[in-house]
Protein backbone atom coordinates (compact mmCIF):
# COMPACT_ATOMS: atom_id res chain seq x y z
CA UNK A 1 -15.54 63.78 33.68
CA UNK A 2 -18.66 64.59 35.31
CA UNK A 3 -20.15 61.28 37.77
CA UNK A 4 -23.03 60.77 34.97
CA UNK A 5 -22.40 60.88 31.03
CA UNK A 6 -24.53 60.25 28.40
CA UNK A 7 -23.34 59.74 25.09
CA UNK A 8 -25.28 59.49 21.58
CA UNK A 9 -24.54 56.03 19.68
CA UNK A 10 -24.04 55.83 16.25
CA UNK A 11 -25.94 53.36 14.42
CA UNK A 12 -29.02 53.59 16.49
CA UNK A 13 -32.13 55.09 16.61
CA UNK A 14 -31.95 57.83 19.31
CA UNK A 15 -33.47 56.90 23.27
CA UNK A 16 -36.61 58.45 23.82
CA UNK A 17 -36.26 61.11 26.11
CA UNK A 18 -36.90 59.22 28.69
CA UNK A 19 -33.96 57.33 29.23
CA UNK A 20 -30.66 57.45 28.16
CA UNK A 21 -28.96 54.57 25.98
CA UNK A 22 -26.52 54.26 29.18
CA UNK A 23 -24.78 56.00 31.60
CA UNK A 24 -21.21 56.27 32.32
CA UNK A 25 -20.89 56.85 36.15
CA UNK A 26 -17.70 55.69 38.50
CA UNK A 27 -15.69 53.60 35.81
CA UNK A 28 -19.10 51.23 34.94
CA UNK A 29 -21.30 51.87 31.56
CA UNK A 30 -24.98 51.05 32.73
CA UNK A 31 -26.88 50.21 29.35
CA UNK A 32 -30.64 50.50 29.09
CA UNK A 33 -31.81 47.45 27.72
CA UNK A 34 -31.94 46.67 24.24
CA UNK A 35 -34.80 44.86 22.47
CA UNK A 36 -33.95 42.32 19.03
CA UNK A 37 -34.50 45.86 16.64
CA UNK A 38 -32.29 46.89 13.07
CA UNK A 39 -30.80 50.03 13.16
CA UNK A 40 -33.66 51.00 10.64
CA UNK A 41 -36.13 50.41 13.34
CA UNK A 42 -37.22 46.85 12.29
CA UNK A 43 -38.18 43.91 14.91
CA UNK A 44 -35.95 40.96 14.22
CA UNK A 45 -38.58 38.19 14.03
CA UNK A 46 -36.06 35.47 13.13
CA UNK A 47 -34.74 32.61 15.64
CA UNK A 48 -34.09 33.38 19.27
CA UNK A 49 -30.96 33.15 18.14
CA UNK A 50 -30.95 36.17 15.69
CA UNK A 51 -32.93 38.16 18.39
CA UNK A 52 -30.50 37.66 20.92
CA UNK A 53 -27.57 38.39 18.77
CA UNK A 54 -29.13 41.77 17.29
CA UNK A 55 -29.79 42.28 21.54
CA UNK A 56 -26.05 42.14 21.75
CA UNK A 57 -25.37 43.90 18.91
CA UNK A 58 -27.08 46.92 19.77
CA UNK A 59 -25.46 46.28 23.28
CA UNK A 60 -22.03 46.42 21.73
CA UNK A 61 -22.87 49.95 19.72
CA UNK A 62 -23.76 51.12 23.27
CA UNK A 63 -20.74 50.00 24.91
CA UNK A 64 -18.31 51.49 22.14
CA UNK A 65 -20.05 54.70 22.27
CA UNK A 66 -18.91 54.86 26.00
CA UNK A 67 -15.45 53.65 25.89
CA UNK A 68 -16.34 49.91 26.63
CA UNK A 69 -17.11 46.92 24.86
CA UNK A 70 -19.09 43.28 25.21
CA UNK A 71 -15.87 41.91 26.12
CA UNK A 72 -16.12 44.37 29.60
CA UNK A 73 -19.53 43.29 30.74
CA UNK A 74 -20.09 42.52 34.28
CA UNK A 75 -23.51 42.25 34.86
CA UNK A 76 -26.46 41.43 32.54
CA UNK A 77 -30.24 41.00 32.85
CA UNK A 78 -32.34 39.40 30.33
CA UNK A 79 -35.81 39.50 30.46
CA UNK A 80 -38.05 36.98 28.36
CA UNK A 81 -41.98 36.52 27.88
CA UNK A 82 -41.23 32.43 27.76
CA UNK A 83 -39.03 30.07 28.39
CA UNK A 84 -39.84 27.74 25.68
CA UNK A 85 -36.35 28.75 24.13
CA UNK A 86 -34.53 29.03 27.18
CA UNK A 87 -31.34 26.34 25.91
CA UNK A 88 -31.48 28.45 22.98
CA UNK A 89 -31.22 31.40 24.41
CA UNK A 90 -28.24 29.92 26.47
CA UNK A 91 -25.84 28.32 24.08
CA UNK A 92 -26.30 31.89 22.17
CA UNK A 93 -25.79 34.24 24.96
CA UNK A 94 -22.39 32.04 25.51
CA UNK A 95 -21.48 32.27 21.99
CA UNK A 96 -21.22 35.72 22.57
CA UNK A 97 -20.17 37.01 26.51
CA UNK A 98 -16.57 36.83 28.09
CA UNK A 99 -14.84 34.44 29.53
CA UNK A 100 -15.65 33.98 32.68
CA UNK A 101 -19.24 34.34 31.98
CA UNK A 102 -20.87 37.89 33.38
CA UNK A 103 -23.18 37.50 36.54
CA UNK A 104 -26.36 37.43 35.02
CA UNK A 105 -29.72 36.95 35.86
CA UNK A 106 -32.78 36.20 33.38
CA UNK A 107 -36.62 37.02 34.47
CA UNK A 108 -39.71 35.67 33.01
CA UNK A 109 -42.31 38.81 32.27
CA UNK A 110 -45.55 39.10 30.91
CA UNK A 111 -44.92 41.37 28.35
CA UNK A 112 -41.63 43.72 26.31
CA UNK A 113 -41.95 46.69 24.23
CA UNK A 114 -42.90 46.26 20.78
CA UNK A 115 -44.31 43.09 21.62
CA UNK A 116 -40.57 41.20 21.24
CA UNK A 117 -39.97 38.22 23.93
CA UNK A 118 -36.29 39.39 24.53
CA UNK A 119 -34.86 42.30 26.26
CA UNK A 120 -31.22 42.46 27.53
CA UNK A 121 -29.41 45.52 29.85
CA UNK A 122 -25.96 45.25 30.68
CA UNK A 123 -23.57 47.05 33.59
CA UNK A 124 -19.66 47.12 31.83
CA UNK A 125 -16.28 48.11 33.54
CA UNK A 126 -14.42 51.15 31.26
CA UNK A 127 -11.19 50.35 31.06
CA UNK A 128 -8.72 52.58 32.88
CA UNK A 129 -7.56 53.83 30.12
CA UNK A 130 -10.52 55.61 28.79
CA UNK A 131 -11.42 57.09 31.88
């Protein structure tokens, strides 16, 4: 395997090509971060809730696509316009990562693209396995 892979993920639109949806390099996926959108290219404008679940949704199709999965995430970074639904935003993100919880770290910024308030990139281990 060469030190930096790219793969194509089914069941999303394709990266621009400016970035890649992630990068496999030394047995870690390094996902680009995702933003609350369908497959179909539609904003989720629901709860913070349904963003941040369609965030790791999108985060999961990247993480199968190179050999890994939500339940392999080490690292995460969210990055929010507001913290008026920051609880929210907590007891979600819970619902959803490992056990124990991935370091993470979650910055306040002034704006996202597409004009969403949620953005979340991920590092995940590969298991040995699929290396």
């Amino acid at each position: 395997m060469s030190d930096r892979t790219a793969n194509a993920v089914p069941g999303l639109p394709a990266a621009p090509a400016f970035l890649s949806s992630a990068i496999i390099s030394n047995g870690f996926v390094f996902a680009s971060g995702q933003i609350p959108m369908t497959p179909e290219g539609v904003l989720v404008k629901g709860t913070m809730t349904e963003r941040l679940n369609q965030c790791i949704d999108n985060l999961a199709k990247v993480l199968k696509a190179h050999g890994s999965g939500v339940e392999h995430i080490v690292k995460t970074n969210i990055f929010v316009t507001s913290y008026e639904h920051f609880d929210e935003m907590n007891k979600a993100y819970t619902a959803r990562m490992p056990t124990p919880a991935p370091a993470r770290s979650c910055i306040g910024v002034a704006v996202l693209p597409r004009g969403t308030d949620i953005e979340i990139e991920c590092v995940a281990a590969v298991p040995k396995a699929k290396l």
